[in-house]
N, C-alpha and C. Protein backbone atom coordinates (compact mmCIF):
# COMPACT_ATOMS: atom_id res chain seq x y z
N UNK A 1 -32.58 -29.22 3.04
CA UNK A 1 -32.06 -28.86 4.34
C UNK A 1 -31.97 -27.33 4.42
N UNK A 2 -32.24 -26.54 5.70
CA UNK A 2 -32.35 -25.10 5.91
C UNK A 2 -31.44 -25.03 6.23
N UNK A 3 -31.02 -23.58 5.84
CA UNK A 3 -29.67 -22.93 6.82
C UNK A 3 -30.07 -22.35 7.95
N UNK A 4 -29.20 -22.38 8.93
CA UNK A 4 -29.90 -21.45 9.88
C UNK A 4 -29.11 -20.05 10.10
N UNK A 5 -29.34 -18.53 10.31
CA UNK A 5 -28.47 -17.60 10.27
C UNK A 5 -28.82 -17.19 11.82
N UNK A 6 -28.17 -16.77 12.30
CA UNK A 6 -28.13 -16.06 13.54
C UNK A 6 -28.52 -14.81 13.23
N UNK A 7 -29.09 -13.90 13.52
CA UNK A 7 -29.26 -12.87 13.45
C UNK A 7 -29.85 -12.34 14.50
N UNK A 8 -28.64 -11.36 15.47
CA UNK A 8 -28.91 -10.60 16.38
C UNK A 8 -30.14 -8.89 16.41
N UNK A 9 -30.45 -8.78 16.93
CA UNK A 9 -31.83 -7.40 16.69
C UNK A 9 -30.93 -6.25 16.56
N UNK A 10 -31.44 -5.42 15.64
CA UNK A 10 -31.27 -4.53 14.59
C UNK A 10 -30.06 -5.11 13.35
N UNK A 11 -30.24 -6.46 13.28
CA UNK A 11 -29.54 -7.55 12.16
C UNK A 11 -29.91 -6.52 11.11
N UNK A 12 -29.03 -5.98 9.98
CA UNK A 12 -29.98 -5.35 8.66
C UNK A 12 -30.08 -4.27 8.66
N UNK A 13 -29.91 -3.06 9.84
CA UNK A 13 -30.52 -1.53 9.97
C UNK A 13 -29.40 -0.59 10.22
N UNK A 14 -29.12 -0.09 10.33
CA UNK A 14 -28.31 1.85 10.88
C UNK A 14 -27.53 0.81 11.85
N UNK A 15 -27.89 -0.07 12.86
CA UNK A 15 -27.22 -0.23 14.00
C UNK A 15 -25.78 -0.96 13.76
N UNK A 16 -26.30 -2.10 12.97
CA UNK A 16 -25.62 -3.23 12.20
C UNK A 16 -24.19 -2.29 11.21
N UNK A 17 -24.81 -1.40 10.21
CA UNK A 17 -23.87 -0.35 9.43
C UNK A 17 -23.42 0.26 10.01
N UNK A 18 -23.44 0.88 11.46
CA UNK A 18 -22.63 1.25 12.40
C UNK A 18 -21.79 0.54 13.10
N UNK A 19 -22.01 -0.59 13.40
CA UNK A 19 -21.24 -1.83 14.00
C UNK A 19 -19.82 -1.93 13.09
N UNK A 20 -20.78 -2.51 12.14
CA UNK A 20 -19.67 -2.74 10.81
C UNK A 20 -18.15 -1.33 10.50
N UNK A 21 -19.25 -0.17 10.73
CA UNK A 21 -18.29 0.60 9.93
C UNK A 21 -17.03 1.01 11.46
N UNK A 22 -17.82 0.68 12.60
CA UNK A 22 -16.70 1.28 13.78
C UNK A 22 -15.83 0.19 13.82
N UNK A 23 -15.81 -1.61 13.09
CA UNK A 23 -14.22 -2.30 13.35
C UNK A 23 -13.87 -1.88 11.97
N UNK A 24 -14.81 -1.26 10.78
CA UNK A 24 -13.36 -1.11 10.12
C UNK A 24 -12.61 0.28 9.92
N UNK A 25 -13.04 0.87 10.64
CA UNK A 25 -12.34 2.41 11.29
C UNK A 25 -11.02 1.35 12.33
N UNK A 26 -11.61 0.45 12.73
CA UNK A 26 -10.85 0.34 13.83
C UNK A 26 -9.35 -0.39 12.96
N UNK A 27 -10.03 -1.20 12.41
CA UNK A 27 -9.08 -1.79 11.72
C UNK A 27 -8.07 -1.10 10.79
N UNK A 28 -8.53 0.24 10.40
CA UNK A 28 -7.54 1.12 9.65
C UNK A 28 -6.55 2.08 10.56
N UNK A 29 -7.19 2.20 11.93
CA UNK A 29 -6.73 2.66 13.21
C UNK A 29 -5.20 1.50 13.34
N UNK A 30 -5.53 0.50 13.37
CA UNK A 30 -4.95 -0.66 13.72
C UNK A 30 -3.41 -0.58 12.69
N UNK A 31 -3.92 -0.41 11.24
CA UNK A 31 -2.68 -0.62 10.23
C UNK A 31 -2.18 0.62 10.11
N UNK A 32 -2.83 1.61 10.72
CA UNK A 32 -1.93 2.93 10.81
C UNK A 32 -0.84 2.41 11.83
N UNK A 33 -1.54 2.64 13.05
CA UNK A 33 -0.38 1.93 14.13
C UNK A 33 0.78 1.36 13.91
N UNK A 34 0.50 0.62 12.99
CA UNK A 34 1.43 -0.86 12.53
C UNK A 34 2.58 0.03 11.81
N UNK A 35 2.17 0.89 10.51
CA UNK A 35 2.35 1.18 9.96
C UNK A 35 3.65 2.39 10.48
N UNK A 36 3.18 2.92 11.53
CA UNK A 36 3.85 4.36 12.11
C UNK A 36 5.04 3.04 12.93
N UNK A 37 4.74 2.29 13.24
CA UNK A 37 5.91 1.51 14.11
C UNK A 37 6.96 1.26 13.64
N UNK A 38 6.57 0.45 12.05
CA UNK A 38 7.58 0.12 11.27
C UNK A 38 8.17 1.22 10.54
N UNK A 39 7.87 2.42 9.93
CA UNK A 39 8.98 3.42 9.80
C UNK A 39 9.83 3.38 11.09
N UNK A 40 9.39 3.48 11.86
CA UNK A 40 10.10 4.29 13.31
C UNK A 40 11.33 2.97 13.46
N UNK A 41 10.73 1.37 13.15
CA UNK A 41 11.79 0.49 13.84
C UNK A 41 12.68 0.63 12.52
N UNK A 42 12.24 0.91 11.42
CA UNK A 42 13.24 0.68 10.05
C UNK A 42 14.14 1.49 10.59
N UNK A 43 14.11 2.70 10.97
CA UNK A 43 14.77 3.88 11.26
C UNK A 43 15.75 3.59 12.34
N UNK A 44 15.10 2.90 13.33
CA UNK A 44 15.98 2.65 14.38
C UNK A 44 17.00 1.79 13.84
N UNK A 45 16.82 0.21 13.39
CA UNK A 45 17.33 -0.60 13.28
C UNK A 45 18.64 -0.30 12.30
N UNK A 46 18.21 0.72 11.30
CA UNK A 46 19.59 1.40 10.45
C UNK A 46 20.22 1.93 11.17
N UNK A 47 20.52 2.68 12.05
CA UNK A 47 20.86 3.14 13.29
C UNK A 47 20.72 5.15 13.16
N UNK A 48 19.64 5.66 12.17
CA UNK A 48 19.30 6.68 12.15
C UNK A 48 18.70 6.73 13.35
N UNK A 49 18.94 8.51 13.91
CA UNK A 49 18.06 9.08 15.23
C UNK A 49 16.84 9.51 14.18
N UNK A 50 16.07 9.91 15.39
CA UNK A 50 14.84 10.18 14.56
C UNK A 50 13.92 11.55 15.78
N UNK A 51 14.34 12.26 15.05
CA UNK A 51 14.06 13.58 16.22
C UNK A 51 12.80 13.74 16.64
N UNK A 52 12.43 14.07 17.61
CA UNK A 52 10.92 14.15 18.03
C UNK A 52 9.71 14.79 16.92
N UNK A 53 10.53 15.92 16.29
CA UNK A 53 9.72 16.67 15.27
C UNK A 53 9.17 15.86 13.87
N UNK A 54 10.37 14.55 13.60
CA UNK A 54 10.09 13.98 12.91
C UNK A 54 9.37 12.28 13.40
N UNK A 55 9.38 12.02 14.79
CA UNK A 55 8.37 11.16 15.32
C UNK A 55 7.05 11.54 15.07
N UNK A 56 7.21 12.95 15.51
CA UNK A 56 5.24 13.48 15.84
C UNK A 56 4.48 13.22 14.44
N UNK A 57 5.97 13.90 13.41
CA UNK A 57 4.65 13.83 12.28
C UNK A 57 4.28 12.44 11.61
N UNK A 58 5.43 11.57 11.27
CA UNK A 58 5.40 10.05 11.10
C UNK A 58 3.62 9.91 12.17
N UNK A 59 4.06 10.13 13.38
CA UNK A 59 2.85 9.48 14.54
C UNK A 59 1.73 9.89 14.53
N UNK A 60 1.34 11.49 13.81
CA UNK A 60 0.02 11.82 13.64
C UNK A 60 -0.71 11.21 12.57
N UNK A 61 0.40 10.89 11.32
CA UNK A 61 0.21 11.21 9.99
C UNK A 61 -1.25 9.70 10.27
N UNK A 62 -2.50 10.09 9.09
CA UNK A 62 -3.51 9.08 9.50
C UNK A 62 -3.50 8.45 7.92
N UNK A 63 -2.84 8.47 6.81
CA UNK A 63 -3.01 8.41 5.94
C UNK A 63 -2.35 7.17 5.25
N UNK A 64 -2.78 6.16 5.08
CA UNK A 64 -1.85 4.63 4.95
C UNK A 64 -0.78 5.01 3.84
N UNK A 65 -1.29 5.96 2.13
CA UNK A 65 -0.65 6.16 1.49
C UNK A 65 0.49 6.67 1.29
N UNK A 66 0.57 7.68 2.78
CA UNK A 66 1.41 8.31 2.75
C UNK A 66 2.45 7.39 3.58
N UNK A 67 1.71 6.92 4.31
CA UNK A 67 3.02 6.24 5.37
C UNK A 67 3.80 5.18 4.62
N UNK A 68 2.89 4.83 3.56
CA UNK A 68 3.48 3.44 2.93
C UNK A 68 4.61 4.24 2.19
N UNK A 69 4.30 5.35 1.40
CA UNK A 69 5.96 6.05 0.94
C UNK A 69 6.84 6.25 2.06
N UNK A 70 6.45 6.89 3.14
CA UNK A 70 7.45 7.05 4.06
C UNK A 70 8.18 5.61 4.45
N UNK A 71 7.38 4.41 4.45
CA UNK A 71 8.22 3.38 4.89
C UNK A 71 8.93 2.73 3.81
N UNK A 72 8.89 3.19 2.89
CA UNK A 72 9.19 2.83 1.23
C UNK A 72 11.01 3.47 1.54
N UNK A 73 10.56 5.43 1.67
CA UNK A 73 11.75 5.52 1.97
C UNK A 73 12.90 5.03 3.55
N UNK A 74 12.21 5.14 4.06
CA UNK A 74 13.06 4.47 5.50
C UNK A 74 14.12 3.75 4.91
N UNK A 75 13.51 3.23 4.34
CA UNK A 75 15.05 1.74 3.85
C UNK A 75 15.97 2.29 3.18
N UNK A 76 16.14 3.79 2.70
CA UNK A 76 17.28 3.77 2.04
C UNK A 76 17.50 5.74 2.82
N UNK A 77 16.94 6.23 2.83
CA UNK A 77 16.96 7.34 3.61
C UNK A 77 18.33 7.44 4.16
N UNK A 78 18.89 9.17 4.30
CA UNK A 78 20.79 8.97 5.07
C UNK A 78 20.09 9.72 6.26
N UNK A 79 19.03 10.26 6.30
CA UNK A 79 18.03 10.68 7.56
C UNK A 79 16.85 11.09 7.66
N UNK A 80 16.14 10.78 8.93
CA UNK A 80 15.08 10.90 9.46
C UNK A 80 14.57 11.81 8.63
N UNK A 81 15.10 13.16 8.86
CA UNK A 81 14.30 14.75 8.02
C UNK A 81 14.31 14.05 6.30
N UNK A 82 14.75 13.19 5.75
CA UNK A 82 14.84 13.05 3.92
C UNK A 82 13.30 11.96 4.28
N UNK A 83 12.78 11.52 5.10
CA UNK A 83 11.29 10.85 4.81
C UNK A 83 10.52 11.62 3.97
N UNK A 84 10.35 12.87 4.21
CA UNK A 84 9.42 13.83 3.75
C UNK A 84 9.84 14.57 2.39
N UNK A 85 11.16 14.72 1.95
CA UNK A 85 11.39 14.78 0.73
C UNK A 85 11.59 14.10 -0.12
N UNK A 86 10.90 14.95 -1.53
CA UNK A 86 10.61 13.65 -2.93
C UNK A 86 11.97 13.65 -2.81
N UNK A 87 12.20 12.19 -3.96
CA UNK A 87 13.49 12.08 -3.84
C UNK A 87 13.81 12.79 -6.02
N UNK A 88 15.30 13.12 -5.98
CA UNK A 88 15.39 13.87 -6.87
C UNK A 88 15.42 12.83 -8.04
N UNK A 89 15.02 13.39 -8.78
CA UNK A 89 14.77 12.68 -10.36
C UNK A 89 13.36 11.92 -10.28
N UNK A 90 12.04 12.62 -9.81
CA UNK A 90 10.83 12.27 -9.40
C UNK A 90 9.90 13.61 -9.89
């Protein structure tokens, strides 16, 4: 018995590796997003403010690694401005 594959034109070429690579840009677009939300709601929900200066950079930042420390600290943070500093004995 044959398989059958679908394969749409330029299936295999530059077009296809471009396809591919713009959802998973998109998709890292996507867990940034996610990512910048949940610092921001951790923050809220403790009932820390969170000053615009320290929204923008949380909101630019494009870097999952970094955000994942920043949301690492959120949970124990006494404020918004201590995201960005190591913590002591590090």
């Amino acid at each position: 018995m044959s398989t059958y594959r679908i394969r749409f034109p330029g299936s295999g070429t530059i077009i296809e590796e471009a396809i591919l690579k713009g959802r998973e840009q998109g998709r890292n677009e996507v867990r940034i997003r996610v990512r910048v939300e949940d610092i921001l709601r951790v923050l809220r929900v403790r009932g820390i403010e969170v000053p615009d200066a320290v929204r923008e950079r949380v909101s630019s930042c494009d870097d999952l690694e970094v955000l994942g420390t920043w949301l690492d600290r959120a949970v124990t943070v006494g404020s918004a401005d201590d995201l960005f500093e190591e913590p002591s004995g590090a």
